[in-house]
PDB file of N, CA and C in Angstrom:
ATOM      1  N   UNK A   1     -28.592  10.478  70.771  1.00  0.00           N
ATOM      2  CA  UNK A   1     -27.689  11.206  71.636  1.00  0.00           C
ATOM      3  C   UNK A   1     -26.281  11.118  71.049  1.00  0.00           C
ATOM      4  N   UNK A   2     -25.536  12.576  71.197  1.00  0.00           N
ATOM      5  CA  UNK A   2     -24.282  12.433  70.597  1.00  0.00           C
ATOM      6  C   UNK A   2     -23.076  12.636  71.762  1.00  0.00           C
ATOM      7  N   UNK A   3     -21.939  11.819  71.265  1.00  0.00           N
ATOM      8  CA  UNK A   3     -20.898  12.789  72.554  1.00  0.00           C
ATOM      9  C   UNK A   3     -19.748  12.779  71.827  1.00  0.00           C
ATOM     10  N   UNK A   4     -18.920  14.189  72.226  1.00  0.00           N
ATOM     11  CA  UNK A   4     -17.734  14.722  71.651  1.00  0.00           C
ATOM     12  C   UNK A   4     -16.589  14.417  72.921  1.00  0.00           C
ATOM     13  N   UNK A   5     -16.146  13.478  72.198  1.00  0.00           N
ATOM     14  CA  UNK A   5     -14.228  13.550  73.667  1.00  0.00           C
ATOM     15  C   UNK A   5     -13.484  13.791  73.195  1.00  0.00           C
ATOM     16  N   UNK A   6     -12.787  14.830  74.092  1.00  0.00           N
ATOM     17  CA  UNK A   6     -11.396  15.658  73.834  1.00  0.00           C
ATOM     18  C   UNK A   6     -10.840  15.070  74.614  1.00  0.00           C
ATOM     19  N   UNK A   7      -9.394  14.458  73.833  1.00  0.00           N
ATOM     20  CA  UNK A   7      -8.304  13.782  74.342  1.00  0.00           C
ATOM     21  C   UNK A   7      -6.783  14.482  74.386  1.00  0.00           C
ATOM     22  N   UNK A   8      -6.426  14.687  75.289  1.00  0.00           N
ATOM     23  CA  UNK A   8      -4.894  15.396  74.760  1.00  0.00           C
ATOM     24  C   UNK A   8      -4.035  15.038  76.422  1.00  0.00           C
ATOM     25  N   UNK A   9      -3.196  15.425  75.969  1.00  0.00           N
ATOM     26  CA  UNK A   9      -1.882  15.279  76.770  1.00  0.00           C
ATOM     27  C   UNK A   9      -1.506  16.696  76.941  1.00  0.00           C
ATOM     28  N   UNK A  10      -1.559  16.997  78.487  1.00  0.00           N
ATOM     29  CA  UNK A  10      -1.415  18.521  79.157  1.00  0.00           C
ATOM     30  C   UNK A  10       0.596  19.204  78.425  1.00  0.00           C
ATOM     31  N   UNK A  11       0.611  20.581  78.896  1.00  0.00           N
ATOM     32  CA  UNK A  11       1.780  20.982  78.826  1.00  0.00           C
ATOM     33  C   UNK A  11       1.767  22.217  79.982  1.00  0.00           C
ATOM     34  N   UNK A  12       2.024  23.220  79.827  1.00  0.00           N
ATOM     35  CA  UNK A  12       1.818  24.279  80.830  1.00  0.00           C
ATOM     36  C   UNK A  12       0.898  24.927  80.494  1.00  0.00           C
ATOM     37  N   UNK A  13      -0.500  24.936  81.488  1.00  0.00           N
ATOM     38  CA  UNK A  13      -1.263  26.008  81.756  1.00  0.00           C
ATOM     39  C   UNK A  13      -0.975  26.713  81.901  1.00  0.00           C
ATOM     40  N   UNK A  14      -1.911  27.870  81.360  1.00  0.00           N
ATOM     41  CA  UNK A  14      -1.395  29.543  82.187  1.00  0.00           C
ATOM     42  C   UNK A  14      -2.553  30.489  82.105  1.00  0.00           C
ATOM     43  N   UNK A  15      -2.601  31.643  82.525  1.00  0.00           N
ATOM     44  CA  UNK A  15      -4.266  32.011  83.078  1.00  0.00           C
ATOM     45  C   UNK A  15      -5.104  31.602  81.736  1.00  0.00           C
ATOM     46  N   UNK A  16      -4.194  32.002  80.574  1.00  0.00           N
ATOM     47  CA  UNK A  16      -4.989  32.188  79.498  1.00  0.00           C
ATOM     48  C   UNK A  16      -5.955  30.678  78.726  1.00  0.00           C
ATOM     49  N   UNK A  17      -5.093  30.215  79.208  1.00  0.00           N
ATOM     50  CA  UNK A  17      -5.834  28.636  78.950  1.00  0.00           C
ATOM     51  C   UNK A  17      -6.820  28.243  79.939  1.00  0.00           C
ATOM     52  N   UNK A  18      -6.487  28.732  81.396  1.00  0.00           N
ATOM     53  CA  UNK A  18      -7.963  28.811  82.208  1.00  0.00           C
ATOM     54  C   UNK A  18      -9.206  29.576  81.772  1.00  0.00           C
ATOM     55  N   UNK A  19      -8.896  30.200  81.379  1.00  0.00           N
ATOM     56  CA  UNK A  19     -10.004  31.332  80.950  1.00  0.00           C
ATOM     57  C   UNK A  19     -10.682  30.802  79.687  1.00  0.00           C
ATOM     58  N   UNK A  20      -9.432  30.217  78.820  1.00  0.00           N
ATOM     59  CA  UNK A  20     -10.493  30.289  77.759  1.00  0.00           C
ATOM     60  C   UNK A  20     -11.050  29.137  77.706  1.00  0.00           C
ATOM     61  N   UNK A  21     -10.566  27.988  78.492  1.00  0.00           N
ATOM     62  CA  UNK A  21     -11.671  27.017  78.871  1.00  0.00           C
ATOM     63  C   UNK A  21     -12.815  27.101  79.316  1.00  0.00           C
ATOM     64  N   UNK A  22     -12.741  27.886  80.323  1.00  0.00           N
ATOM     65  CA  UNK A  22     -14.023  28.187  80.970  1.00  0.00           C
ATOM     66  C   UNK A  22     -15.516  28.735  80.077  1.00  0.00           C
ATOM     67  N   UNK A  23     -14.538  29.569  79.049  1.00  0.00           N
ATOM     68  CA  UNK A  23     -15.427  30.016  78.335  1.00  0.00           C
ATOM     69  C   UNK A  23     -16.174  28.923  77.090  1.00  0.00           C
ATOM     70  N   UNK A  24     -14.709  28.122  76.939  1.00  0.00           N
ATOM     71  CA  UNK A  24     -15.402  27.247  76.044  1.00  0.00           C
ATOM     72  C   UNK A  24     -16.621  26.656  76.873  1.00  0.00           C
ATOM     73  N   UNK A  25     -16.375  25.970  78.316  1.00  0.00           N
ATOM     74  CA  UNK A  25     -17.188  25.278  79.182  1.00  0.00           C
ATOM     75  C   UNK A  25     -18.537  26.055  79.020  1.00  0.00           C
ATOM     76  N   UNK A  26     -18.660  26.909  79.273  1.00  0.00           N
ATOM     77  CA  UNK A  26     -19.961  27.933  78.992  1.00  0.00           C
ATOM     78  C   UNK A  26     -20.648  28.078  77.788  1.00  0.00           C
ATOM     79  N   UNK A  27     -19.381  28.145  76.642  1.00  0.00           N
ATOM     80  CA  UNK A  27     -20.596  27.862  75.234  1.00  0.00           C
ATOM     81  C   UNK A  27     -21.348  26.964  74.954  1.00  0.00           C
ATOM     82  N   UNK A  28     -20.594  25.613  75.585  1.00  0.00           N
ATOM     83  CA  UNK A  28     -20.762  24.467  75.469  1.00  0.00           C
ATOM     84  C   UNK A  28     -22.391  24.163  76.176  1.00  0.00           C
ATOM     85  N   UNK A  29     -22.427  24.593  77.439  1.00  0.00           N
ATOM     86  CA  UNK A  29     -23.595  24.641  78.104  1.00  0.00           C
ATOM     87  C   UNK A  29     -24.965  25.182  77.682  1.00  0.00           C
ATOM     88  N   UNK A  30     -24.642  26.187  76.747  1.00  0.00           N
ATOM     89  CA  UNK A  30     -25.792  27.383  75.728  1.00  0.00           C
ATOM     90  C   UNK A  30     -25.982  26.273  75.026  1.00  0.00           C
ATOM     91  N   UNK A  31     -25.180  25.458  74.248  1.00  0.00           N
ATOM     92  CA  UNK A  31     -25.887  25.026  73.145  1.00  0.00           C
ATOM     93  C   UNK A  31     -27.025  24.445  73.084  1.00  0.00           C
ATOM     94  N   UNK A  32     -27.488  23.905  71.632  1.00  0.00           N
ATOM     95  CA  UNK A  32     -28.872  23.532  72.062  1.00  0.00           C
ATOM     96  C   UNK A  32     -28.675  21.757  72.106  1.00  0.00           C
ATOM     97  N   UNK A  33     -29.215  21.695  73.318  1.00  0.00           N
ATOM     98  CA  UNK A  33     -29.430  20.006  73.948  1.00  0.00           C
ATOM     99  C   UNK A  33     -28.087  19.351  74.290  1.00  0.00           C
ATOM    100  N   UNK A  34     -27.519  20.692  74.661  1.00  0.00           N
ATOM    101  CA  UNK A  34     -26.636  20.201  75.987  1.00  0.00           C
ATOM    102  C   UNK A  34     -27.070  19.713  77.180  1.00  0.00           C
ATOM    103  N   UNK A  35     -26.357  18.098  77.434  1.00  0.00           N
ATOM    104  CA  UNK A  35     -26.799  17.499  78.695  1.00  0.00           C
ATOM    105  C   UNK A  35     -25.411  17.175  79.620  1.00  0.00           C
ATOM    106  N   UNK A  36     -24.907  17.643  80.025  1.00  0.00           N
ATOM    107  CA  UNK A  36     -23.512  17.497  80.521  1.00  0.00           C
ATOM    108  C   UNK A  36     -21.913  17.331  80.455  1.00  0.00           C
ATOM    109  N   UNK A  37     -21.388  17.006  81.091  1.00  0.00           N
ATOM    110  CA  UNK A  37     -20.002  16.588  80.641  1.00  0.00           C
ATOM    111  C   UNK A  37     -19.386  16.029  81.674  1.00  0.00           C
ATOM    112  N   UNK A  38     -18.641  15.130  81.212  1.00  0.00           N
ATOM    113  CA  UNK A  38     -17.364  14.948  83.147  1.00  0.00           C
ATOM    114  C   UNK A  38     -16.061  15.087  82.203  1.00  0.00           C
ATOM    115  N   UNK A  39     -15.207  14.535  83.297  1.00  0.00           N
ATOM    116  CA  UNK A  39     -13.402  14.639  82.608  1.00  0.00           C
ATOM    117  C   UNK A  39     -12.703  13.697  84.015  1.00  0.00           C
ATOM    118  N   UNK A  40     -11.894  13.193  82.981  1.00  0.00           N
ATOM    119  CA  UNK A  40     -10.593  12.181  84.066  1.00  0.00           C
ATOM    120  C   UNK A  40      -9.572  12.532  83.573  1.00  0.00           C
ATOM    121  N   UNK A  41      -8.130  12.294  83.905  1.00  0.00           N
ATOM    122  CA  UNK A  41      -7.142  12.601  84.298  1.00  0.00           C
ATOM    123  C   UNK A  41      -6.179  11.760  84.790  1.00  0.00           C
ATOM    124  N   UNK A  42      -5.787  11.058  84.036  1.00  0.00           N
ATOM    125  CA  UNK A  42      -4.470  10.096  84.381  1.00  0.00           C
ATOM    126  C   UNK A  42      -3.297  10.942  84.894  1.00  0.00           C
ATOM    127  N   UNK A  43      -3.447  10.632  85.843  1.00  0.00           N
ATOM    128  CA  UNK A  43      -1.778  11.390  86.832  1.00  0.00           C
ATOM    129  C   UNK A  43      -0.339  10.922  86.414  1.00  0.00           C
ATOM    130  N   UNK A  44      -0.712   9.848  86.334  1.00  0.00           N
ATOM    131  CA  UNK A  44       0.745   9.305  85.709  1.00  0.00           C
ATOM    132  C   UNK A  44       0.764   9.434  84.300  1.00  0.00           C
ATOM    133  N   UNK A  45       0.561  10.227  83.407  1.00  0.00           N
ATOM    134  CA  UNK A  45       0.758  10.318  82.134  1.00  0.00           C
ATOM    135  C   UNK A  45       0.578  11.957  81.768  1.00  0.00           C
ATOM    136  N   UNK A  46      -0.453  12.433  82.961  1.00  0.00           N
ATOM    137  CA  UNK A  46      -1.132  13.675  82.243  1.00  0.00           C
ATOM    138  C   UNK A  46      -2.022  13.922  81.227  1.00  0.00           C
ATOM    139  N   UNK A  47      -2.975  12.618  81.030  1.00  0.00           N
ATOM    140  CA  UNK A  47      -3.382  12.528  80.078  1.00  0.00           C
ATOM    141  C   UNK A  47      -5.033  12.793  80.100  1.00  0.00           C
ATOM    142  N   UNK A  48      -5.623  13.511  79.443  1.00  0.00           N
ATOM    143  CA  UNK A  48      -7.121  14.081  80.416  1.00  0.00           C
ATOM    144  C   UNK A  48      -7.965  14.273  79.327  1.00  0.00           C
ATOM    145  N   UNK A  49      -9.048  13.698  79.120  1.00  0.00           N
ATOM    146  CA  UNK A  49     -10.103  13.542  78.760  1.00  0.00           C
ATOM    147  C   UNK A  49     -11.545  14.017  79.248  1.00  0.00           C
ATOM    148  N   UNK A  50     -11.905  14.579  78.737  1.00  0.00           N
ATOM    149  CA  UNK A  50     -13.395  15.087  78.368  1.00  0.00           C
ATOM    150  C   UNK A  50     -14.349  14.991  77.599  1.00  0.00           C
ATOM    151  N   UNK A  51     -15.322  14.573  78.269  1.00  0.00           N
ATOM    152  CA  UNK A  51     -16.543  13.886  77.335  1.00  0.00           C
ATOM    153  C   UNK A  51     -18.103  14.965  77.428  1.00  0.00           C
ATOM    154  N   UNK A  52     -18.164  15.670  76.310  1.00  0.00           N
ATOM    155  CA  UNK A  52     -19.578  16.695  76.503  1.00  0.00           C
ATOM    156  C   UNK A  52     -21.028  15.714  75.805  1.00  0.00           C
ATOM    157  N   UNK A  53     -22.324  15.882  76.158  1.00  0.00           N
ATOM    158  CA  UNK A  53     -22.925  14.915  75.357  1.00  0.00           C
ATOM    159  C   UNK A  53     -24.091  15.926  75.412  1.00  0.00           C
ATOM    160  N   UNK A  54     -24.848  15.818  73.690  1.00  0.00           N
ATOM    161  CA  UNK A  54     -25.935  16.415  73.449  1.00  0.00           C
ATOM    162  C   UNK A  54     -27.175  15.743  73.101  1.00  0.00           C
ATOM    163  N   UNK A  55     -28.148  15.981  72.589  1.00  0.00           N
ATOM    164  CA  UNK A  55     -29.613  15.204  72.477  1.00  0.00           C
ATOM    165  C   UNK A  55     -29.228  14.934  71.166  1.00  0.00           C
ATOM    166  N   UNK A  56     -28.476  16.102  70.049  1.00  0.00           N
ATOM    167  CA  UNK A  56     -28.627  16.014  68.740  1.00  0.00           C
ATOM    168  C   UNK A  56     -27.286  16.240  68.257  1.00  0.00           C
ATOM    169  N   UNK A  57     -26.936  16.498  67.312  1.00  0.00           N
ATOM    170  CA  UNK A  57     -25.482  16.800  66.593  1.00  0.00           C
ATOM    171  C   UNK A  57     -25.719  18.469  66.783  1.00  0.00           C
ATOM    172  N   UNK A  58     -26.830  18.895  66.341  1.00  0.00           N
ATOM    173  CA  UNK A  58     -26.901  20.799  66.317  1.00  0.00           C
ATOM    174  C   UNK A  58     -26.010  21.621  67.274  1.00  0.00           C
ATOM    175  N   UNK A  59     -26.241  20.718  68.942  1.00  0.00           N
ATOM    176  CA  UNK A  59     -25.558  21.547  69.827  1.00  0.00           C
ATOM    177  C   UNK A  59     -23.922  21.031  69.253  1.00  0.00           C
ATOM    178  N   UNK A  60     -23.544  19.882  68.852  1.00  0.00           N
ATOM    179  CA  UNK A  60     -22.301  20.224  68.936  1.00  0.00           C
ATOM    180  C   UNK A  60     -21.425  20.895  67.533  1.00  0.00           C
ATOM    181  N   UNK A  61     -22.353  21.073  66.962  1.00  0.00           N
ATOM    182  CA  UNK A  61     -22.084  21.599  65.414  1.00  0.00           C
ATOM    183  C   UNK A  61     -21.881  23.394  66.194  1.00  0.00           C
ATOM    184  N   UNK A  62     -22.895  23.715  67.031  1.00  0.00           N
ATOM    185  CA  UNK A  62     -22.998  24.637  67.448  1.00  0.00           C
ATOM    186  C   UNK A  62     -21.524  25.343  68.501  1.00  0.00           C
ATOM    187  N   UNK A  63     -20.692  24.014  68.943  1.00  0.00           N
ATOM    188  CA  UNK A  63     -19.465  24.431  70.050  1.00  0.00           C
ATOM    189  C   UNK A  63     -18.383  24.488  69.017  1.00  0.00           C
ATOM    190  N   UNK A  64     -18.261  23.399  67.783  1.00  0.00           N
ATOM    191  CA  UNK A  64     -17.303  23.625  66.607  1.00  0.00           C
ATOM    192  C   UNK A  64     -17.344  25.207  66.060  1.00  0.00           C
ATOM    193  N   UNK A  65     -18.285  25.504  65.961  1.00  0.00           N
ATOM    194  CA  UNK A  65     -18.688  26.967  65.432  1.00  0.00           C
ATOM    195  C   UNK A  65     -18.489  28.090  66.309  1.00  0.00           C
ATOM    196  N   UNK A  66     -18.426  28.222  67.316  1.00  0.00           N
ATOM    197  CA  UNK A  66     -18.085  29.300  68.699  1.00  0.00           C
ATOM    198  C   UNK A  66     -17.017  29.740  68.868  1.00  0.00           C
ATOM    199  N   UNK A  67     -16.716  31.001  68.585  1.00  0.00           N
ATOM    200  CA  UNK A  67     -15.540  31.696  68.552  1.00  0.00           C
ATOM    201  C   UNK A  67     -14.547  31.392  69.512  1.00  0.00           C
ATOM    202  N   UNK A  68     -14.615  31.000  70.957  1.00  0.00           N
ATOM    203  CA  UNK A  68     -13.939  30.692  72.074  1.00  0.00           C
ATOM    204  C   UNK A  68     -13.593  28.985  71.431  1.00  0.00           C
ATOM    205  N   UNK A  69     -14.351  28.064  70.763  1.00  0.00           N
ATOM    206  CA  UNK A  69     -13.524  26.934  70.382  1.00  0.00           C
ATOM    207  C   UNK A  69     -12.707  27.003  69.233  1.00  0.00           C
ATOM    208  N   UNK A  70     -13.216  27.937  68.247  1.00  0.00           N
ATOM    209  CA  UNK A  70     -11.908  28.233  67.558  1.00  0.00           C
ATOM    210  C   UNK A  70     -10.661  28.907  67.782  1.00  0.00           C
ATOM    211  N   UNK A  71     -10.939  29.786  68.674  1.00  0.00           N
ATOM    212  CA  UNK A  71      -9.802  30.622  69.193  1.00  0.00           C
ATOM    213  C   UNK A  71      -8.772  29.219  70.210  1.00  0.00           C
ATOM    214  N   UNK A  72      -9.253  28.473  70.604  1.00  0.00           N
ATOM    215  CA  UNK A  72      -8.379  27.138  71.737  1.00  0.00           C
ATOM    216  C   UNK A  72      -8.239  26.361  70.451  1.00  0.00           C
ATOM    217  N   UNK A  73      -8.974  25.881  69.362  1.00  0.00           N
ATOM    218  CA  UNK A  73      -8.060  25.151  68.361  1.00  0.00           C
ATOM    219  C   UNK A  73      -6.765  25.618  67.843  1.00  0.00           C
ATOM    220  N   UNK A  74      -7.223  27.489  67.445  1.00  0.00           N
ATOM    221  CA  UNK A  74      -5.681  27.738  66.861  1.00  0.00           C
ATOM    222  C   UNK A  74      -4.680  28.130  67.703  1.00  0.00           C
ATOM    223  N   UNK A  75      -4.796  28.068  69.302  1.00  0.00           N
ATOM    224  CA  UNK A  75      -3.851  28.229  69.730  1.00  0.00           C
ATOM    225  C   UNK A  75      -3.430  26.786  70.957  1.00  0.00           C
ATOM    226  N   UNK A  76      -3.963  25.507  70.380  1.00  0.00           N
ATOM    227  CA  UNK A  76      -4.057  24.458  71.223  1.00  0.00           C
ATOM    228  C   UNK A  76      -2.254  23.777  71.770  1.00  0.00           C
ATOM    229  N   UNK A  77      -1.346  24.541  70.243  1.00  0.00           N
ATOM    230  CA  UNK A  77       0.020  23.853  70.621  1.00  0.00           C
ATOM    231  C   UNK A  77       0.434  24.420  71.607  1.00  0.00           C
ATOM    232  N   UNK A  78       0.101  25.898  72.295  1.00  0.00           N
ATOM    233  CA  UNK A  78       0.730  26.622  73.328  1.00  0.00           C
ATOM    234  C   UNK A  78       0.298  25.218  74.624  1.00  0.00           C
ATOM    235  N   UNK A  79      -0.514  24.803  74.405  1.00  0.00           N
ATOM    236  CA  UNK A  79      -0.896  24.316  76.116  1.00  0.00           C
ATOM    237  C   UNK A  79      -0.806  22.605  76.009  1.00  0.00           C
ATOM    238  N   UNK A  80      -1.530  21.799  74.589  1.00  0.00           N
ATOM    239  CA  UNK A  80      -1.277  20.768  74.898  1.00  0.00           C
ATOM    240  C   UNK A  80       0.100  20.147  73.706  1.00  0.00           C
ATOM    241  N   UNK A  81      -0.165  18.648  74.284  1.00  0.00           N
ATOM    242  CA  UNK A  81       0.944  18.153  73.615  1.00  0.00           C
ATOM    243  C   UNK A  81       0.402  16.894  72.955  1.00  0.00           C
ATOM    244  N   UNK A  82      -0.577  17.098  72.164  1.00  0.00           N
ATOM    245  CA  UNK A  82      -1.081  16.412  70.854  1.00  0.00           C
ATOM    246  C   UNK A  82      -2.512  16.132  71.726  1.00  0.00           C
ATOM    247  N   UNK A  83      -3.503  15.861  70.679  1.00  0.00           N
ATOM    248  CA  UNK A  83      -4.967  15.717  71.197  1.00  0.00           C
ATOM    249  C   UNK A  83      -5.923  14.937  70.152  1.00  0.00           C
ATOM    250  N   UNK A  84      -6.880  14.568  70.762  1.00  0.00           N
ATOM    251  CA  UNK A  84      -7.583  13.544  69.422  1.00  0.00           C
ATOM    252  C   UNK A  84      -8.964  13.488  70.123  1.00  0.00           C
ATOM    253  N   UNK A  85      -9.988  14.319  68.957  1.00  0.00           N
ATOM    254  CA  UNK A  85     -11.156  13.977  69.359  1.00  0.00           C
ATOM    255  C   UNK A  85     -12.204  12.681  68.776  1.00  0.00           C
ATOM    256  N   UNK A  86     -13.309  12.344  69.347  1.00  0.00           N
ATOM    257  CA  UNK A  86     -13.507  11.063  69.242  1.00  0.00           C
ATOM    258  C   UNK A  86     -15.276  11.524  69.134  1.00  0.00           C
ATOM    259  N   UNK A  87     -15.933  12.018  67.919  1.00  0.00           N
ATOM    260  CA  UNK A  87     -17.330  11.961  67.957  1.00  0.00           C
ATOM    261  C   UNK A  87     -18.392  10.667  67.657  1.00  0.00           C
ATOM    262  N   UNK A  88     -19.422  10.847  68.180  1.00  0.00           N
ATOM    263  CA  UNK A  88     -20.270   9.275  68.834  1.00  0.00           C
ATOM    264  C   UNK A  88     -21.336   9.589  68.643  1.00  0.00           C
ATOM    265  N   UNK A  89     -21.804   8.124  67.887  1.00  0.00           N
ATOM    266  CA  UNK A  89     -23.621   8.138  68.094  1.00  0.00           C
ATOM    267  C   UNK A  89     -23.307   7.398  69.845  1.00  0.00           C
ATOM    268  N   UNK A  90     -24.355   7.972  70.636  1.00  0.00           N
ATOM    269  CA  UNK A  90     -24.842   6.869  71.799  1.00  0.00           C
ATOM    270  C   UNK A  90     -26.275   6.307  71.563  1.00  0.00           C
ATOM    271  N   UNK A  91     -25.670   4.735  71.728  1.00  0.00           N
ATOM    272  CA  UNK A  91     -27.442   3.898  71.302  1.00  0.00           C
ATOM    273  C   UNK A  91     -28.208   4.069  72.522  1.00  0.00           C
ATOM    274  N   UNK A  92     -26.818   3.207  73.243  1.00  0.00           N
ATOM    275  CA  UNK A  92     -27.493   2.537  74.606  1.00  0.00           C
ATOM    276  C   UNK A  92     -26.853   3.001  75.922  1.00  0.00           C
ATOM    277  N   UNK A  93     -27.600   3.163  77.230  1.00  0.00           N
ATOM    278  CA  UNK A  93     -26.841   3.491  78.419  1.00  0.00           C
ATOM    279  C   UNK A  93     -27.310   2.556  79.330  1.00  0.00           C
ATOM    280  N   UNK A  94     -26.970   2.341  80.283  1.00  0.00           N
ATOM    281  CA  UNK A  94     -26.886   1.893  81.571  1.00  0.00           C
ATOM    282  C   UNK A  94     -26.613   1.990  82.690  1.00  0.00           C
ATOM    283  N   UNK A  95     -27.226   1.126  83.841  1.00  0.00           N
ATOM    284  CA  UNK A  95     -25.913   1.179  84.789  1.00  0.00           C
ATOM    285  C   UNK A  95     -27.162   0.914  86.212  1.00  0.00           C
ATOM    286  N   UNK A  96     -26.307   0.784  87.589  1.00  0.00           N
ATOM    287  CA  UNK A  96     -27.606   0.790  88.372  1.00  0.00           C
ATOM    288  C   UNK A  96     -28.651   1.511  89.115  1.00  0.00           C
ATOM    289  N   UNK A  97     -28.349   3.163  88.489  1.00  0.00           N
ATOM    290  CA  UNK A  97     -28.762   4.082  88.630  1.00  0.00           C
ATOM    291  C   UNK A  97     -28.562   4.847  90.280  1.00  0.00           C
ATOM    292  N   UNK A  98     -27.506   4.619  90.766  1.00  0.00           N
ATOM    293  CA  UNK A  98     -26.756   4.784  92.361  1.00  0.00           C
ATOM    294  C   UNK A  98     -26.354   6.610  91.705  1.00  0.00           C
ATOM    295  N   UNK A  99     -26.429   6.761  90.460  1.00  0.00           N
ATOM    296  CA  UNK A  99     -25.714   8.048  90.288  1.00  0.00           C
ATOM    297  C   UNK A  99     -26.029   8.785  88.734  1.00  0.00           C
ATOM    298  N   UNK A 100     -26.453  10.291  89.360  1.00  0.00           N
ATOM    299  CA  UNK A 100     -27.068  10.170  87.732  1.00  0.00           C
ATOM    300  C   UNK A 100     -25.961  10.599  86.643  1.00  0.00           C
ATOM    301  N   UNK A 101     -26.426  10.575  85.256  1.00  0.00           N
ATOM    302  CA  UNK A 101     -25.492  10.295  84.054  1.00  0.00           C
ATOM    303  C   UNK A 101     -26.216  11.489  82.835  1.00  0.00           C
ATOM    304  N   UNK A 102     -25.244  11.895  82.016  1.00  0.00           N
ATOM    305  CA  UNK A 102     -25.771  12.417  80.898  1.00  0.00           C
ATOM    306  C   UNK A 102     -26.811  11.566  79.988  1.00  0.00           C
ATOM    307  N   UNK A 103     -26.468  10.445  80.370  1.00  0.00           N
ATOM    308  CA  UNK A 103     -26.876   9.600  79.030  1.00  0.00           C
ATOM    309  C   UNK A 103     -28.322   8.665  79.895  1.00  0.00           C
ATOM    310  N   UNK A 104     -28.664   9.309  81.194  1.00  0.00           N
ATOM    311  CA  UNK A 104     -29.762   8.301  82.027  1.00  0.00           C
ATOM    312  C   UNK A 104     -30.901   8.522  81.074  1.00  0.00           C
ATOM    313  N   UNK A 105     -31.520   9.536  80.310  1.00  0.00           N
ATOM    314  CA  UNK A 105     -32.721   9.155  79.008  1.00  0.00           C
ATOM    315  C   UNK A 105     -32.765   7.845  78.334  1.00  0.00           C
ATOM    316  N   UNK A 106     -31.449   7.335  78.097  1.00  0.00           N
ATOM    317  CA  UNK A 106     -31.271   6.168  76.894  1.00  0.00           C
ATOM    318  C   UNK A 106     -31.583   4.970  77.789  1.00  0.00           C
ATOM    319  N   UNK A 107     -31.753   4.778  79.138  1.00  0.00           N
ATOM    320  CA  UNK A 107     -32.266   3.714  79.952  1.00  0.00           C
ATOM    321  C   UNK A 107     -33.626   3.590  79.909  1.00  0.00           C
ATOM    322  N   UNK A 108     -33.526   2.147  79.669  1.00  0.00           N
ATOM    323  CA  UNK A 108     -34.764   1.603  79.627  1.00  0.00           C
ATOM    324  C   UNK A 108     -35.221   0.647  80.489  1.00  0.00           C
TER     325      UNK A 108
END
């Protein structure tokens, strides 16, 4: 299992950055062995993170490649204010299962 986090620090939204999130959100979902995503949001900093996770690397080789994520890379300085992504093998998951998770397969 793989997961991609997008890290950045907000600036001004505006429709166009809604939109083309959304769309990214949607490619993201097509790909192949897409299993979810969440996101947090530090209020006191503005600082917001998103974590997508797949079965294999393909789906996310597949969201790098999607016209809607290249189109938000080359225009990422309009909206944020620096960003850093963070790609992952996942070995292991856990937890006490009160809530389900992208990563509940890797429990054993």
């Amino acid at each position: 299992m793989y997961s991609a986090t997008f890290i950045f620090d907000k600036k001004q939204f505006d429709a166009e950055f809604y939109a083309l999130d959304k769309g990214i959100a949607e490619a993201a979902k097509n790909t192949t062995g897409y299993l979810g995503e969440e996101a947090w949001e530090n209020t006191e900093t503005g600082r917001v993170s998103t974590v997508y996770y797949w079965e294999t690397m393909d789906g996310l080789q597949e969201l790098m490649k999607h016209p809607k994520h290249l189109e938000a890379k080359a225009a990422q300085a309009k909206w944020l204010d620096g960003y850093h992504v963070v790609i992952a093998q996942i070995l292991h998951a856990y937890g006490d299962g009160t809530f389900a998770h992208p990563t509940d397969s890797l429990k054993s």
